[in-house]
N, C-alpha and C. Protein backbone atom coordinates (compact mmCIF):
# COMPACT_ATOMS: atom_id res chain seq x y z
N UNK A 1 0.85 -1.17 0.00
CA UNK A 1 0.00 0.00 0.00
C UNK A 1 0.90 1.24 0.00
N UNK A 2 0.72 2.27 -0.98
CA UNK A 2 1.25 3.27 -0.71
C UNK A 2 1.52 4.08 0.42
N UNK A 3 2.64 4.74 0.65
CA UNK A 3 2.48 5.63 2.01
C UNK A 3 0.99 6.72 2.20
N UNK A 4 0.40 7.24 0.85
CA UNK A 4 -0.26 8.58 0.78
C UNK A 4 -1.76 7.63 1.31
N UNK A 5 -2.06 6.37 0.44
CA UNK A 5 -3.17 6.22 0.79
C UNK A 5 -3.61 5.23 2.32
N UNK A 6 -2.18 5.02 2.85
CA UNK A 6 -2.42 4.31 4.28
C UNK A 6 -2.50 5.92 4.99
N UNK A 7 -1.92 6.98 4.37
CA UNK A 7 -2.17 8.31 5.65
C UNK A 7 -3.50 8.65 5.89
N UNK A 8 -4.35 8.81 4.19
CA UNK A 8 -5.55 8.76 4.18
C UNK A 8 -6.57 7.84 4.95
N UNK A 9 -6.48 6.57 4.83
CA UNK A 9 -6.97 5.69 5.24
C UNK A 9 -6.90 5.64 7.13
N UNK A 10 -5.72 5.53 7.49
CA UNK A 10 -5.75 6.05 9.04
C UNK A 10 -6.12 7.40 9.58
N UNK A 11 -6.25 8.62 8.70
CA UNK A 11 -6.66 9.61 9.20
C UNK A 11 -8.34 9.10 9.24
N UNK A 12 -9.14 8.71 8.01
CA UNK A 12 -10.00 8.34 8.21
C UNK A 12 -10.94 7.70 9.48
N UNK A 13 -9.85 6.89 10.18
CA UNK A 13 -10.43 5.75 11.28
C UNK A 13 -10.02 6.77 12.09
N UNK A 14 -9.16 7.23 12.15
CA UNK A 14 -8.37 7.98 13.68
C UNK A 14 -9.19 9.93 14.30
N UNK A 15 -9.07 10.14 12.52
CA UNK A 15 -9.45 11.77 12.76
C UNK A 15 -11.35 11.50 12.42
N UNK A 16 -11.93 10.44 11.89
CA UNK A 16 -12.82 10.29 11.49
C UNK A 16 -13.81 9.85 12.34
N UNK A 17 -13.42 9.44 13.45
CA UNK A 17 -14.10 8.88 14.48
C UNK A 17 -15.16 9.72 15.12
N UNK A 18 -15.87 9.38 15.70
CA UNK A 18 -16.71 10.25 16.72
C UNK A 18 -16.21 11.08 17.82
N UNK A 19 -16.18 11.97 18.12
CA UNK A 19 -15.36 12.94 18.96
C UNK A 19 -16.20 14.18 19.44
N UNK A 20 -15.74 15.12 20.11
CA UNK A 20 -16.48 16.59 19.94
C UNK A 20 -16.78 17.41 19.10
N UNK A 21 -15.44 17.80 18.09
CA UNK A 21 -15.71 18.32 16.54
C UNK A 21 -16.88 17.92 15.66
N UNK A 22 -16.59 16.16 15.35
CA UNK A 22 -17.38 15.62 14.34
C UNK A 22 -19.37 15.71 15.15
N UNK A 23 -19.31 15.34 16.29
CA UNK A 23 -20.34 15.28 17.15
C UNK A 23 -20.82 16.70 16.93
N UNK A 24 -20.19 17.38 17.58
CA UNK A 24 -21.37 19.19 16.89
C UNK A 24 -21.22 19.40 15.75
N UNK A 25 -20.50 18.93 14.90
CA UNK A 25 -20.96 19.57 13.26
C UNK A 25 -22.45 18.60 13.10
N UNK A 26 -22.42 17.53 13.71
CA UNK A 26 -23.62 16.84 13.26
C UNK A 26 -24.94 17.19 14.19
N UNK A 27 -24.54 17.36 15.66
CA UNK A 27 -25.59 18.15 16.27
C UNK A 27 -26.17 19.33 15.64
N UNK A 28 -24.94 20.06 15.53
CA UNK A 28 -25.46 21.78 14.87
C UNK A 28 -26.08 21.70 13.67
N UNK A 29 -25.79 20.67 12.59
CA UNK A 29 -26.55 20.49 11.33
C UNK A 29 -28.03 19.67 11.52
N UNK A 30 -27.80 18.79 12.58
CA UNK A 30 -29.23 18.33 12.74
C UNK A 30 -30.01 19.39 13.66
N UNK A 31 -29.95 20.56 14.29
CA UNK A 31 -30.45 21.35 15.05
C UNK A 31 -31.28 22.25 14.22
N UNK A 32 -29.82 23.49 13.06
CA UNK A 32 -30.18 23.96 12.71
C UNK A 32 -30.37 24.07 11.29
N UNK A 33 -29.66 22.91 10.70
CA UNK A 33 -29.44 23.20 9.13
C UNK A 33 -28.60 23.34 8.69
N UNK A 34 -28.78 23.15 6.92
CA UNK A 34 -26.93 23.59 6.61
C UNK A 34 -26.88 24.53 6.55
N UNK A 35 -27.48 25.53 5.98
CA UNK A 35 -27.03 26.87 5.70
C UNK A 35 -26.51 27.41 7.23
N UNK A 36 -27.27 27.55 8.60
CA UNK A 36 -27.23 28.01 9.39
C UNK A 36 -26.13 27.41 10.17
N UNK A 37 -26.36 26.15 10.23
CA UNK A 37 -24.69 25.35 10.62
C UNK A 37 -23.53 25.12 9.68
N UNK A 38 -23.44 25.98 8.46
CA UNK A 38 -22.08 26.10 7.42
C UNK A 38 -21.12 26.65 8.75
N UNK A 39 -21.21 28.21 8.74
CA UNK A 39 -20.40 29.05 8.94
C UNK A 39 -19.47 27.75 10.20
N UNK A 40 -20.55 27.55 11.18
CA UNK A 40 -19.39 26.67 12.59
C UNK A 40 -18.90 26.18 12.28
N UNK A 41 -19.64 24.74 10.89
CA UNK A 41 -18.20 23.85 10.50
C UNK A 41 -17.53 24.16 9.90
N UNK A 42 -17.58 25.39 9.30
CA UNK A 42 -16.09 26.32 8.69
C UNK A 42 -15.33 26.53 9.76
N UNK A 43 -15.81 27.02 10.92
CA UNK A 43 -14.72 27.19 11.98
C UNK A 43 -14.02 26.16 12.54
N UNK A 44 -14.85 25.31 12.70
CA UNK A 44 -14.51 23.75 13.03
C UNK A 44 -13.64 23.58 12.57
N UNK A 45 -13.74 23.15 11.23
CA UNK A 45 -12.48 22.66 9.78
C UNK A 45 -11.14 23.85 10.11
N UNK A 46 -11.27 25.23 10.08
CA UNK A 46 -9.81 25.74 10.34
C UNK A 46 -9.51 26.07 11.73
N UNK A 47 -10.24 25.78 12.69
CA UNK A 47 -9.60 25.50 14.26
C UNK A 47 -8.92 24.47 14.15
N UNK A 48 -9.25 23.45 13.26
CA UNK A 48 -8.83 21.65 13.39
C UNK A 48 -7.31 21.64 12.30
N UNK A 49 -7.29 22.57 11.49
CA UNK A 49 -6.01 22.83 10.51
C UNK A 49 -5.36 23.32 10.96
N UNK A 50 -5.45 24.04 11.98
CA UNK A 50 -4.94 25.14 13.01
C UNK A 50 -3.61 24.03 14.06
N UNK A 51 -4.69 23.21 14.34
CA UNK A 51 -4.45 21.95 15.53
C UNK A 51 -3.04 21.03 14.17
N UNK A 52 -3.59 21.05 13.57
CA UNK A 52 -2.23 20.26 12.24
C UNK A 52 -1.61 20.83 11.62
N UNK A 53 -1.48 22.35 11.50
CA UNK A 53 -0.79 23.53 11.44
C UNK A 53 0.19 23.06 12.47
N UNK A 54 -0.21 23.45 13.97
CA UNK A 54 0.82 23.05 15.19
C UNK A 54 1.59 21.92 15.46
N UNK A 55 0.78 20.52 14.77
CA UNK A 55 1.21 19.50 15.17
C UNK A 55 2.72 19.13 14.41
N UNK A 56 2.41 19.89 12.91
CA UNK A 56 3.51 19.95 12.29
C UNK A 56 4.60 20.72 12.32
N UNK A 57 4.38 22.27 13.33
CA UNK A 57 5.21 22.78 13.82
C UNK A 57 6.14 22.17 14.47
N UNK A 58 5.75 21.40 15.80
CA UNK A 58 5.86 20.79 16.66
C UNK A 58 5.30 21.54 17.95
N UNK A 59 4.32 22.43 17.41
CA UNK A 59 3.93 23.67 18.47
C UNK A 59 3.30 22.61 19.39
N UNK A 60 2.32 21.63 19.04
CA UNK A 60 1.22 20.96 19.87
C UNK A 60 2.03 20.00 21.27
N UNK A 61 3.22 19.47 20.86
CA UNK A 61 4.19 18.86 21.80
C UNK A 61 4.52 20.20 22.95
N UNK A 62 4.67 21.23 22.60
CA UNK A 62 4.99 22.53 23.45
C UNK A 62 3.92 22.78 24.35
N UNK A 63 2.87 22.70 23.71
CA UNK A 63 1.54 22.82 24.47
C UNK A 63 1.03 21.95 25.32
N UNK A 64 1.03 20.96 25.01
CA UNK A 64 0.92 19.57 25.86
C UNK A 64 1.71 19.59 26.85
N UNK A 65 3.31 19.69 26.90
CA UNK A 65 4.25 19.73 27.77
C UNK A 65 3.78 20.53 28.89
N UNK A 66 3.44 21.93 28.61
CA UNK A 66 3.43 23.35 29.63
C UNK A 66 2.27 22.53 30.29
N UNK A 67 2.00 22.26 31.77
CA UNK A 67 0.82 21.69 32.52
C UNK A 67 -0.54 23.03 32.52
N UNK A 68 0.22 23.74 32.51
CA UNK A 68 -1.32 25.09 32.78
C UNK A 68 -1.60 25.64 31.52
N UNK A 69 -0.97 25.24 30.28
CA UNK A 69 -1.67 25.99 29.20
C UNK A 69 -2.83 24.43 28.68
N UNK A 70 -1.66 23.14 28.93
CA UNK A 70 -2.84 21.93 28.43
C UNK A 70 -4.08 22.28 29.35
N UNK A 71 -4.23 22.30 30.56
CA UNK A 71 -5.47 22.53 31.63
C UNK A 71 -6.50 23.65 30.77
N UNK A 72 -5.82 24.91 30.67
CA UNK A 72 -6.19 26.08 30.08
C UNK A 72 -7.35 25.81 28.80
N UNK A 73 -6.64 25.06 27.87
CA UNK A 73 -6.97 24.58 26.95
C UNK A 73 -8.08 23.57 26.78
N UNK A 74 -8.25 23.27 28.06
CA UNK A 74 -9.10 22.22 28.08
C UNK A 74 -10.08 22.54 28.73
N UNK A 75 -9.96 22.83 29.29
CA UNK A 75 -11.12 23.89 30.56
C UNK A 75 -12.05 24.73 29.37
N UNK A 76 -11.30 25.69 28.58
CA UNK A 76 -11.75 26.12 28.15
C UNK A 76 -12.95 25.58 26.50
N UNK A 77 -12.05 24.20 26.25
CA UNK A 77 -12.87 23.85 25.33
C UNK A 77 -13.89 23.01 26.30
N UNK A 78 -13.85 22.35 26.78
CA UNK A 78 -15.02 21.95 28.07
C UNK A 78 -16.32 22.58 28.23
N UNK A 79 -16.03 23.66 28.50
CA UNK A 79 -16.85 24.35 29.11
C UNK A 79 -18.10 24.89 27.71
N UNK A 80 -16.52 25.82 26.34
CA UNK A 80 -18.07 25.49 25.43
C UNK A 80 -18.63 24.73 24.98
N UNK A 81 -17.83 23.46 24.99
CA UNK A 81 -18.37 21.93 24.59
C UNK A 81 -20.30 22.13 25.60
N UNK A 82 -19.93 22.46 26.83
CA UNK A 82 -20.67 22.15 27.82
C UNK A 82 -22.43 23.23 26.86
N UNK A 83 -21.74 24.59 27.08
CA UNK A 83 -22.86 25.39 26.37
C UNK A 83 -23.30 24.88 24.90
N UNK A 84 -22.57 24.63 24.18
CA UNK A 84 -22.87 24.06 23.17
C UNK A 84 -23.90 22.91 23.00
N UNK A 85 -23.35 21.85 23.77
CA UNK A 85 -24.59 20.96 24.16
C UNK A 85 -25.80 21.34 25.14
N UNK A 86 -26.15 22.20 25.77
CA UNK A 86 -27.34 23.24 26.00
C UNK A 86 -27.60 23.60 24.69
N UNK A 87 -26.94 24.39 24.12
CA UNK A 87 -28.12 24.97 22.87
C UNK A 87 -27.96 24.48 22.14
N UNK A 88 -27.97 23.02 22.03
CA UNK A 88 -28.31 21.79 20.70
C UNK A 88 -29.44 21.18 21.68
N UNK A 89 -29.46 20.77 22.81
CA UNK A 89 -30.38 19.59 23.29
C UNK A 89 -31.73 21.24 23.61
N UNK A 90 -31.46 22.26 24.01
CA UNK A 90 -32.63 23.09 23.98
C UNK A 90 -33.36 24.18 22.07
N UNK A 91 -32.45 23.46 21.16
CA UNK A 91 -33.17 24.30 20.29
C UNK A 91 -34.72 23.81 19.92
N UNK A 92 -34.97 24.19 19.70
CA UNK A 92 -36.79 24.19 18.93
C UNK A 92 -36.68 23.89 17.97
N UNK A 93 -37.59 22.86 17.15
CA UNK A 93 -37.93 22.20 15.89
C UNK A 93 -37.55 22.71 14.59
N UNK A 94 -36.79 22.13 13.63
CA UNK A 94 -36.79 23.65 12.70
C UNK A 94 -38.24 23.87 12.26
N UNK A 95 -38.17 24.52 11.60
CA UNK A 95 -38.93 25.00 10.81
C UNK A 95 -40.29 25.95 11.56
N UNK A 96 -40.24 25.51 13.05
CA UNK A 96 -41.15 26.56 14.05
C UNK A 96 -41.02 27.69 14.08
N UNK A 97 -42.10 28.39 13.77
CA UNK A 97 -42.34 29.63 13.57
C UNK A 97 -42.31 30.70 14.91
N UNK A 98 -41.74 30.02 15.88
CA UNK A 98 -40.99 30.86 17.27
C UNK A 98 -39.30 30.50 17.06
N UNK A 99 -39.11 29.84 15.97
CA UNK A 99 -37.44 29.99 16.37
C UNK A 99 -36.58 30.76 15.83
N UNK A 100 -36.27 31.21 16.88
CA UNK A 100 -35.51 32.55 16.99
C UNK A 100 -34.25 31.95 17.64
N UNK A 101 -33.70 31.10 17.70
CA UNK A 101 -32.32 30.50 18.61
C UNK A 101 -31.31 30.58 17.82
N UNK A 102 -30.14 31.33 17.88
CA UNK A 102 -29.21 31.64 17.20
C UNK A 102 -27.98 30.53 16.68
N UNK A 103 -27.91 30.23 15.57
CA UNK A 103 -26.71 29.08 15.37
C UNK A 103 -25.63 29.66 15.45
N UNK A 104 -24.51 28.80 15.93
CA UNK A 104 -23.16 29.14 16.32
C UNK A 104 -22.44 29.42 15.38
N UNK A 105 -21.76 30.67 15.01
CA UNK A 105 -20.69 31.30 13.96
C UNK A 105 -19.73 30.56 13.67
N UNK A 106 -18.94 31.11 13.18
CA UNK A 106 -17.34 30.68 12.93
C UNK A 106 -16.52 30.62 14.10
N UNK A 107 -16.39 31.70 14.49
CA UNK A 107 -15.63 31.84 15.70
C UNK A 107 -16.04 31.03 16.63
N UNK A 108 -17.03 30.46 17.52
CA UNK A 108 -16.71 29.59 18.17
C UNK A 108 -16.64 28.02 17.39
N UNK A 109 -16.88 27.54 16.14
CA UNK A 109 -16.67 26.66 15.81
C UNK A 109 -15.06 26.63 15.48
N UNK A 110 -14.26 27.83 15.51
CA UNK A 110 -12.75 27.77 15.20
C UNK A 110 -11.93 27.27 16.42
N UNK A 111 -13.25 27.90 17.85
CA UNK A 111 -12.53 27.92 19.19
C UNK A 111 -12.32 26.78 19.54
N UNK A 112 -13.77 25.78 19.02
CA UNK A 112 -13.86 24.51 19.95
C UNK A 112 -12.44 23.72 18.48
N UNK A 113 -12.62 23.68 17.24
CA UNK A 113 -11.55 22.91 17.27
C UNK A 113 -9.71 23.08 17.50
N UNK A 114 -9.72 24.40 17.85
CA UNK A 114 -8.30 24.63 18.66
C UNK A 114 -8.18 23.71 20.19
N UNK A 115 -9.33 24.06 20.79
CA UNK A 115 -10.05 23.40 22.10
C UNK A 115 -9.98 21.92 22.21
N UNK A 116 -9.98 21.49 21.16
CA UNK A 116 -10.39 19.78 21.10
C UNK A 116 -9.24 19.03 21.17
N UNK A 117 -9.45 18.44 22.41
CA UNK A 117 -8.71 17.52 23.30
C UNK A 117 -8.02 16.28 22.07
N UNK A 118 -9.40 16.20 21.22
CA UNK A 118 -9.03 14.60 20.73
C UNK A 118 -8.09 15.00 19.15
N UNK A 119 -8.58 16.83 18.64
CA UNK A 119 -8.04 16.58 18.08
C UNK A 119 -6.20 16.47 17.55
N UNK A 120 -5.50 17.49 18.92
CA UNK A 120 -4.14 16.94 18.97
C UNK A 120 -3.56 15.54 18.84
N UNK A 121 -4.41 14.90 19.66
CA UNK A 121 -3.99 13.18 19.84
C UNK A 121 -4.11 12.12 18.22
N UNK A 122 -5.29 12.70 18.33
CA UNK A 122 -5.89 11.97 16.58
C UNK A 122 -5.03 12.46 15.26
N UNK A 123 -4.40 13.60 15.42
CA UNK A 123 -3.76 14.37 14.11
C UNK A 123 -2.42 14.10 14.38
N UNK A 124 -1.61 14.28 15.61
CA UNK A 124 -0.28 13.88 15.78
C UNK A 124 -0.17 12.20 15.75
N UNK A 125 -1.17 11.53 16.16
CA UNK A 125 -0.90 9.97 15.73
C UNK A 125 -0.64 9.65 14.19
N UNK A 126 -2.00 10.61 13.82
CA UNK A 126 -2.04 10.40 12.19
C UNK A 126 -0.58 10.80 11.23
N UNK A 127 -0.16 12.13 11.81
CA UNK A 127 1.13 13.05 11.65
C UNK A 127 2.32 11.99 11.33
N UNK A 128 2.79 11.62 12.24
CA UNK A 128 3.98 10.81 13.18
C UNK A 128 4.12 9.81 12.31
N UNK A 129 2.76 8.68 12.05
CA UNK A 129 2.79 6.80 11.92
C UNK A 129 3.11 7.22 10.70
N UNK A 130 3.21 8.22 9.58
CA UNK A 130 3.53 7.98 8.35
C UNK A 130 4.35 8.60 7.51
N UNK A 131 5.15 8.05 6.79
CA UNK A 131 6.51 9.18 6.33
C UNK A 131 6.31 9.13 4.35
N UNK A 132 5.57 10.43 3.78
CA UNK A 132 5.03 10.22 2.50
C UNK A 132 6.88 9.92 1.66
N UNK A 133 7.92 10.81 2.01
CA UNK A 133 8.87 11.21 1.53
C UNK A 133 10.27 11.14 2.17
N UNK A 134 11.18 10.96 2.12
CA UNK A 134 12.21 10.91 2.85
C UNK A 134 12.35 12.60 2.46
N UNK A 135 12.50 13.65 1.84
CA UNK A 135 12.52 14.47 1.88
C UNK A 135 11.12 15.40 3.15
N UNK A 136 12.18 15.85 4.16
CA UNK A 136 11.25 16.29 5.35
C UNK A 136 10.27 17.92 4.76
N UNK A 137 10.71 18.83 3.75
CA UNK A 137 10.00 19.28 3.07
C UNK A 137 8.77 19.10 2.33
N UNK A 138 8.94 18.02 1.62
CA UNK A 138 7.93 17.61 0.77
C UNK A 138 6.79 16.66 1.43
N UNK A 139 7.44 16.10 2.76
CA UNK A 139 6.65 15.51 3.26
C UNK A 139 5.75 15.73 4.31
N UNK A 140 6.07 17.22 4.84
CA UNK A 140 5.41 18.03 5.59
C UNK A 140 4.23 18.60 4.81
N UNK A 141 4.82 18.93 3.58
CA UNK A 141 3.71 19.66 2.74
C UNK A 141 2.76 18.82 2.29
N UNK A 142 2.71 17.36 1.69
CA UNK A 142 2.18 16.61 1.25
C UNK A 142 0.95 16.48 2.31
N UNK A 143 1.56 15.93 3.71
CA UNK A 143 0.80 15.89 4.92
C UNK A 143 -0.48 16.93 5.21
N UNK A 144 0.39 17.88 5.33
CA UNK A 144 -0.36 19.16 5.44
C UNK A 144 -1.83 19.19 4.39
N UNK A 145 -1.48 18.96 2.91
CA UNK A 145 -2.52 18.97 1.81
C UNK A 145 -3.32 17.56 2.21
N UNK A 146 -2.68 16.28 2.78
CA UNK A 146 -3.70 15.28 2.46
C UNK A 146 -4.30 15.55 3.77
N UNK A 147 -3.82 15.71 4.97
CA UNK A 147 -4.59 15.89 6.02
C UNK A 147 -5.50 16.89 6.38
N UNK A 148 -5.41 17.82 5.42
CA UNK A 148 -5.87 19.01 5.47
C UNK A 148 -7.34 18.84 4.67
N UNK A 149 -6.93 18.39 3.77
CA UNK A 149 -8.29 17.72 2.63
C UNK A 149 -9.28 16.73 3.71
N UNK A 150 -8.69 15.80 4.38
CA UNK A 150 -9.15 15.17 5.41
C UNK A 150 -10.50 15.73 6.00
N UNK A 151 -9.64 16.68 6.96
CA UNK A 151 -10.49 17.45 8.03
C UNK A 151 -11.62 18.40 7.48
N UNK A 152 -11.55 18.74 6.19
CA UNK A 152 -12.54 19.05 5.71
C UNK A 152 -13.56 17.76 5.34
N UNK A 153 -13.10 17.41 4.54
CA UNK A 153 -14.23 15.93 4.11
C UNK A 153 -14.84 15.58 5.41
N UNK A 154 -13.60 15.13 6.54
CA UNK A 154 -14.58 14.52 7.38
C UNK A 154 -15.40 15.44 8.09
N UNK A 155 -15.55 16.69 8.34
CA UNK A 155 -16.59 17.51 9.21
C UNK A 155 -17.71 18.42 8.59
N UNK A 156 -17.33 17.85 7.06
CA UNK A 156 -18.62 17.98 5.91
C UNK A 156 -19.59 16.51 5.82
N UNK A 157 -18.91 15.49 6.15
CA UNK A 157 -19.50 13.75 6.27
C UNK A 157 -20.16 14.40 7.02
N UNK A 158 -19.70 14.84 8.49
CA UNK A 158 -20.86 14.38 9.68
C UNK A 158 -21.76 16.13 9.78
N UNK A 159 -21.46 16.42 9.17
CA UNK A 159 -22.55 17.89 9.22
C UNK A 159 -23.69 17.16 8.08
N UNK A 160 -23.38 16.59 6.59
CA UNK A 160 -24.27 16.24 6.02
C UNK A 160 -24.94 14.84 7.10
N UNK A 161 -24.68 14.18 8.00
CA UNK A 161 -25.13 13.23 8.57
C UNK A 161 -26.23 14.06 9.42
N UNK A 162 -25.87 15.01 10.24
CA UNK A 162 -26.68 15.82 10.88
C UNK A 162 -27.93 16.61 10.16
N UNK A 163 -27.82 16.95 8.89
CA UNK A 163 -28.84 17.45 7.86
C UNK A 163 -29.96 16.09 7.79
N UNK A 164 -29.13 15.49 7.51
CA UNK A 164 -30.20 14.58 7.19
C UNK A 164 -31.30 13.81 8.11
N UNK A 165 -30.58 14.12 9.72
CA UNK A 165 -31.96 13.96 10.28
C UNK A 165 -32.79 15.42 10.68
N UNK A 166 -32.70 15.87 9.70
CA UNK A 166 -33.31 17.32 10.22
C UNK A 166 -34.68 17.01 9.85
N UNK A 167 -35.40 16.42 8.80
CA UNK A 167 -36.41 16.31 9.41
C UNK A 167 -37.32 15.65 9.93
N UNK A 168 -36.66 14.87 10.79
CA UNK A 168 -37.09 14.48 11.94
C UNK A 168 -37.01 15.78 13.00
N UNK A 169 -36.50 16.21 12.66
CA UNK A 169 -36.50 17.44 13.84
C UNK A 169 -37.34 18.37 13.49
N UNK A 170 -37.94 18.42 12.77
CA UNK A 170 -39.44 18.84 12.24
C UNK A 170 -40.93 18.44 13.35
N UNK A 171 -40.46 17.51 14.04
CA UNK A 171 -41.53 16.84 15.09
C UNK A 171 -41.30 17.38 15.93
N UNK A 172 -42.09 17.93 16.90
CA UNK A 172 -41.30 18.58 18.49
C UNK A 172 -41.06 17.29 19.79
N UNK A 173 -41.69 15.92 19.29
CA UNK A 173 -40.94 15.11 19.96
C UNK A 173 -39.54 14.16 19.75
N UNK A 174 -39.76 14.08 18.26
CA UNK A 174 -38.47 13.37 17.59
C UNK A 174 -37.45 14.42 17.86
N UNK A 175 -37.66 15.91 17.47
CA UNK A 175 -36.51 16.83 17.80
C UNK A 175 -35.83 17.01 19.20
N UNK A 176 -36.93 16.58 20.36
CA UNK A 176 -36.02 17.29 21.33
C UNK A 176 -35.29 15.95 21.91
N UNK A 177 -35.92 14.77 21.35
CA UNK A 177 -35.26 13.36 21.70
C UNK A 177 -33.44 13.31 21.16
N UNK A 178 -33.73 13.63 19.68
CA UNK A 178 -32.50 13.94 18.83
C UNK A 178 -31.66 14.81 19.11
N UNK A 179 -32.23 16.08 19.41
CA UNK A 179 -31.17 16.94 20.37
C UNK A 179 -30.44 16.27 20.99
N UNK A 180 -31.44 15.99 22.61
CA UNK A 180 -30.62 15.83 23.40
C UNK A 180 -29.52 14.98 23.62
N UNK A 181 -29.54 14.29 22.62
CA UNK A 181 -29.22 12.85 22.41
C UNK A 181 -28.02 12.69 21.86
N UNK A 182 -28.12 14.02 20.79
CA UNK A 182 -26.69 14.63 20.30
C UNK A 182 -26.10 15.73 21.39
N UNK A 183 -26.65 16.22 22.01
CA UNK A 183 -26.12 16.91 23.78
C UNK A 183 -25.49 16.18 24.36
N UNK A 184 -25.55 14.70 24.49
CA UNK A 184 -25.36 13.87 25.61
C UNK A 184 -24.22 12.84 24.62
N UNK A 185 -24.49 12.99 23.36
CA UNK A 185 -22.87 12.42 22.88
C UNK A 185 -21.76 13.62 22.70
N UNK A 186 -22.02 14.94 22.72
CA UNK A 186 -21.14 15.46 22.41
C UNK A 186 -20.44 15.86 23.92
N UNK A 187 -21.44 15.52 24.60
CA UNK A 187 -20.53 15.46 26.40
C UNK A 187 -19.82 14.38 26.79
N UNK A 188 -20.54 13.41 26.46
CA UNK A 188 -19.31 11.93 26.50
C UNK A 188 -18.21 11.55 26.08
N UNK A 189 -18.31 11.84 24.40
CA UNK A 189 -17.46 12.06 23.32
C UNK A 189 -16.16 13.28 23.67
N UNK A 190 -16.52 13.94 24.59
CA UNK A 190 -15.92 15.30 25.17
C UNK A 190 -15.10 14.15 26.28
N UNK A 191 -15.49 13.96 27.40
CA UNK A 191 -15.24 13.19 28.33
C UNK A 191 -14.08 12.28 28.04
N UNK A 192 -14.32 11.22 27.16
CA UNK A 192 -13.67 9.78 26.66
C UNK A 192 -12.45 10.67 26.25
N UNK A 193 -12.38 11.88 25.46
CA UNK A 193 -11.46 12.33 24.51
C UNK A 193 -10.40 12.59 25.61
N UNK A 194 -11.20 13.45 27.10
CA UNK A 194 -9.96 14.01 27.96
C UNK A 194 -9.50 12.85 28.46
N UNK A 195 -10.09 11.75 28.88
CA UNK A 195 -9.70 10.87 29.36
C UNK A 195 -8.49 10.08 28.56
N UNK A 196 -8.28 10.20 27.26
CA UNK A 196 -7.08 9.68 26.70
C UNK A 196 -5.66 9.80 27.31
């Protein structure tokens, strides 16, 4: 097997998994929609390039090391993880003609994937296990483009996964079941990740 398509293939299983990122692009798309949940998983996708930006620095090893900026970092994605799943398990049905509940921008979809615990661990595993080039230039860059292509595909998969039960969320009992339901994986999924 080639080096390029085993990087692909393990980013797939590793960065592709269920987590906090992939979990609210699919909450926020099953909440509010695509149009209204684009902008977050745009933030999502370059908070998470951001995170493989660093990893390839070697910035993310720096960060991890320092004990009060990893805490910092985590606390802080925690916590909007925490609000976030409030206003997915409390939005209102789409298409109800009282909803007025605001979907989450860019900016905090950039915050939570800088924030995301799993995704340092998942991108530096992915990073590390594979060498496209013996040239450390070309193989940084290569990385950078296939992993980068990655993290988009995969947090467009699970936002279109989230669309598609939208209408079910058209029901005001199927919706607030589905919410919460995506509330209560994106807190676990949060949980399991720190626990690594």
């Amino acid at each position: 097997m080639s080096p390029l398509i085993a990087l692909l293939l393990a980013s797939l299983v590793i960065m592709g998994s269920p987590g906090p990122s992939s979990i609210s692009a699919t909450a926020t798309g099953a909440a509010f929609g695509i149009r209204r949940a684009l902008p977050y998983v745009v933030g999502l996708i370059l908070g998470t390039m951001t995170v493989l930006l660093a990893v390839a620095l070697g910035l993310a090893s720096l960060i991890v090391a320092i004990p009060a900026a990893n805490r910092i970092i985590s606390l802080a994605g925690s916590l909007y993880i925490l609000y976030l799943a409030y206003k997915i398990a409390t939005a209102p049905p789409l298409g109800d003609a009282t909803h007025h509940a605001t979907a989450p921008s860019i900016l905090p979809g950039y915050l939570l994937g800088i924030a995301n615990p799993k995704a340092y661990l998942a991108i530096a595993a992915v990073y590390a296990g594979t060498t496209l080039t013996p040239n450390p230039i070309a193989d940084a860059t290569g990385k950078l483009i296939a992993l980068g292509s990655m993290i988009a595909l995969i947090h467009l998969f699970w936002l279109t996964i989230g669309v598609s039960l939208a209408r079910a969320l058209r029901h005001p009992v199927a919706s607030r079941c589905i919410n919460a339901g995506m509330a209560l994986a994106l807190v676990v999924t949060t949980v399991l990740a720190m626990l690594r």
